[in-house]
Structure formats: C-alpha cells, structure tokens
C-alpha atoms as a PDB file:
ATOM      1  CA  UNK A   1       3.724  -8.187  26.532  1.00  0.00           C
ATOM      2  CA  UNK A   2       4.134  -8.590  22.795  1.00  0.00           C
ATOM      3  CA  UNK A   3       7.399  -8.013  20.978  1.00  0.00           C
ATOM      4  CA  UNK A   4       7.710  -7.231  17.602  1.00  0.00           C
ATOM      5  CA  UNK A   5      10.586  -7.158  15.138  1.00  0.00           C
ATOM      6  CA  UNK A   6      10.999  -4.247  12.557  1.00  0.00           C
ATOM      7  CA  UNK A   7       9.693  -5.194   8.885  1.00  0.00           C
ATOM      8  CA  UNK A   8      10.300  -4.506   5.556  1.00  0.00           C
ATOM      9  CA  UNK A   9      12.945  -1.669   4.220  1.00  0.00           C
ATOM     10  CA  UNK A  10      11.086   0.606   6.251  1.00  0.00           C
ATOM     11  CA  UNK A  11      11.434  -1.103   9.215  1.00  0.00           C
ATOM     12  CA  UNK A  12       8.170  -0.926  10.374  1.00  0.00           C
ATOM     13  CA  UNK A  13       7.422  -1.493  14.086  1.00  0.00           C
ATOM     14  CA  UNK A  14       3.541  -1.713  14.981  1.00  0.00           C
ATOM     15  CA  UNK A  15       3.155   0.243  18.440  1.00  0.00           C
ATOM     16  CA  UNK A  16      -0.599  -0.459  19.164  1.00  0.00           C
ATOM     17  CA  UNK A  17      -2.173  -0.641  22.515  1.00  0.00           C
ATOM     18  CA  UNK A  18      -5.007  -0.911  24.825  1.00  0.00           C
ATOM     19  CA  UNK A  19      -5.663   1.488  27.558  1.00  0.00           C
ATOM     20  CA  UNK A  20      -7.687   1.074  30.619  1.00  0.00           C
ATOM     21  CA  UNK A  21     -10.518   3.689  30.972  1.00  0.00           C
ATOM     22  CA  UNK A  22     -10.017   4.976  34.257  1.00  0.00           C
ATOM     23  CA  UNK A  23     -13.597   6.608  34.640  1.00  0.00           C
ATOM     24  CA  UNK A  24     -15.181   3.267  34.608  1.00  0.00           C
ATOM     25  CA  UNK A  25     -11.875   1.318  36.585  1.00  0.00           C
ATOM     26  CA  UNK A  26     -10.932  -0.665  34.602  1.00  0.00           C
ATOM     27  CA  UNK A  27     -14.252  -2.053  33.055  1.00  0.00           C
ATOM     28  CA  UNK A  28     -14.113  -0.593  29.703  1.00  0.00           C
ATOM     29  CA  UNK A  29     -10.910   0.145  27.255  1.00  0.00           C
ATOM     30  CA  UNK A  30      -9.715   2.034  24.195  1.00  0.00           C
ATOM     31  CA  UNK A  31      -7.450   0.574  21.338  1.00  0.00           C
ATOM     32  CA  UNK A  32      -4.860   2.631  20.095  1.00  0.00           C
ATOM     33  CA  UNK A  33      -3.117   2.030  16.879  1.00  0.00           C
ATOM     34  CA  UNK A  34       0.240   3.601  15.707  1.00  0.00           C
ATOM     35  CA  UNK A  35       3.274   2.169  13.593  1.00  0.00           C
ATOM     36  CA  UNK A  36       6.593   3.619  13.258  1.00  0.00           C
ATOM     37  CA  UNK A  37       9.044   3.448  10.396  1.00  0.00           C
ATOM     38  CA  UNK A  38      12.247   2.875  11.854  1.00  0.00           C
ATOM     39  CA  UNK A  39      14.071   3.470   8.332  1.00  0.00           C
ATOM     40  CA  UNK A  40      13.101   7.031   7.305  1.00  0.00           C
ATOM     41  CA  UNK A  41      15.799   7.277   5.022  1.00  0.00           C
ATOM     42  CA  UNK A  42      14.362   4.107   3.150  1.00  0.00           C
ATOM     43  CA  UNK A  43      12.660   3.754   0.064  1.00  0.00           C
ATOM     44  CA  UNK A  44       9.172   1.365   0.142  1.00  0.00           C
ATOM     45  CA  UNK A  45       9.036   1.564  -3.872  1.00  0.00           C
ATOM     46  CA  UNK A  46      10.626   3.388  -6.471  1.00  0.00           C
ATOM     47  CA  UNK A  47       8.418   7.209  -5.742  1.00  0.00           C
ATOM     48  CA  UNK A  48       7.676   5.841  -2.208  1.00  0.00           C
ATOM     49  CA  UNK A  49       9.709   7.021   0.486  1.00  0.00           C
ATOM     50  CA  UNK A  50       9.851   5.435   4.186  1.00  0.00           C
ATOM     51  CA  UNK A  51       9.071   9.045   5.758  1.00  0.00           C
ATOM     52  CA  UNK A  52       6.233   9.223   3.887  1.00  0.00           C
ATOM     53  CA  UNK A  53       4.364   6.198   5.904  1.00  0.00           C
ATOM     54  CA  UNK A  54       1.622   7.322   8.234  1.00  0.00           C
ATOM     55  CA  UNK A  55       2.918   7.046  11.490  1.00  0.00           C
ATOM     56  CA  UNK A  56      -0.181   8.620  12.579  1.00  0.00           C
ATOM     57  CA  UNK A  57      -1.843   7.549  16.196  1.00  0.00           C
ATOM     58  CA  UNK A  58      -5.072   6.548  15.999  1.00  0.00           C
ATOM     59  CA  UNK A  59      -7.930   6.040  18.818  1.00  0.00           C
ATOM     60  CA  UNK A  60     -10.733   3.504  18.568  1.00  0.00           C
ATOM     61  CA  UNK A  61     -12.887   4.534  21.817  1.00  0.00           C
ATOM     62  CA  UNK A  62     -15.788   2.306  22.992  1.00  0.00           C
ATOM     63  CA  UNK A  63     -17.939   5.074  23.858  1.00  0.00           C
ATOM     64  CA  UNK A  64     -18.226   6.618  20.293  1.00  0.00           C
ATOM     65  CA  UNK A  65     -20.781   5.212  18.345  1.00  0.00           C
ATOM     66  CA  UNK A  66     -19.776   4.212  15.001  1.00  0.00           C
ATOM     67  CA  UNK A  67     -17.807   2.060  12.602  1.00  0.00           C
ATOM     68  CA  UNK A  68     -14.300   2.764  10.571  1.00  0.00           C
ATOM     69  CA  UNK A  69     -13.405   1.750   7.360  1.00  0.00           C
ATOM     70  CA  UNK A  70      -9.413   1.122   7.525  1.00  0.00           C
ATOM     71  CA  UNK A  71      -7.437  -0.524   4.505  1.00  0.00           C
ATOM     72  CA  UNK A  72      -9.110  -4.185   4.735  1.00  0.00           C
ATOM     73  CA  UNK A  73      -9.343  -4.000   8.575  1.00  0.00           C
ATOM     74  CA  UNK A  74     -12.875  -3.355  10.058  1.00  0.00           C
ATOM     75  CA  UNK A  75     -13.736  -2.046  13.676  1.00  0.00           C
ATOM     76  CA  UNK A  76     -16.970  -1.934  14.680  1.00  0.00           C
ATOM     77  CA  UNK A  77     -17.226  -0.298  18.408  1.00  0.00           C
ATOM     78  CA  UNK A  78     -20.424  -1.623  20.777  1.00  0.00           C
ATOM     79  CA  UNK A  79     -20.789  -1.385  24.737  1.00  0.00           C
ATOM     80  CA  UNK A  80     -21.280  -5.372  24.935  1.00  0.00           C
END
C-alpha cells in the first residue's frame, strides 16, 4: 500500500493504480493514472487556478499497441 501526502497549494494527491486483468487471472495488468486537487479553491500561479488541474483518469492497457507521449514521462506498452 502506498500513502501519499497532499502537495503543493493545490494539494495534490496522486491516486494511480494497477488493476488485475481478470480475463487472463491475474497474469496481465493495466495502470491507471489519476491525481486529485484537494484545494480547488487554490491558486497554482497568479491566472492558474487549482480547479483547473486535470484530474482526468487515465488507462495505460497492455493489450493496446502503442506508445504515449505524457509531460516528460514515457510509457511504452509490450506483452513481455
């Protein structure tokens, strides 16, 4: 279990998981990435509100063939 403290004046929490892939039992599993501002009523930078941070959920699947491009973070999804 990981734990993780609220950061910054948005107090952002990240939420990300792995989940089993039941078809295959437990042989294969999907990441899924989410953060939550816990501050919406912050402000990141002057223009910048807190609601205004993706707190979008996002799905990285082994069985989809191909890469993604995300800030400076690269996934790149393969079978082995």
């Amino acid at each position: 279990m990981v734990s993780a403290q609220p950061e910054g004046p948005c107090g952002i929490v990240q939420l990300s998981r792995f989940e089993m892939d039941k078809e295959y039992h437990g042989l294969f599993w999907r990441y899924v990435a989410r953060k939550a501002a816990t501050n919406p009523t912050g402000t990141l930078m002057p223009g910048f509100s807190c609601a205004d941070v993706d707190q979008g959920e996002y799905l990285y699947d082994w069985k989809k063939t191909r890469s993604d491009h995300m800030q400076c973070e690269f996934v790149e999804f393969s079978p082995i």
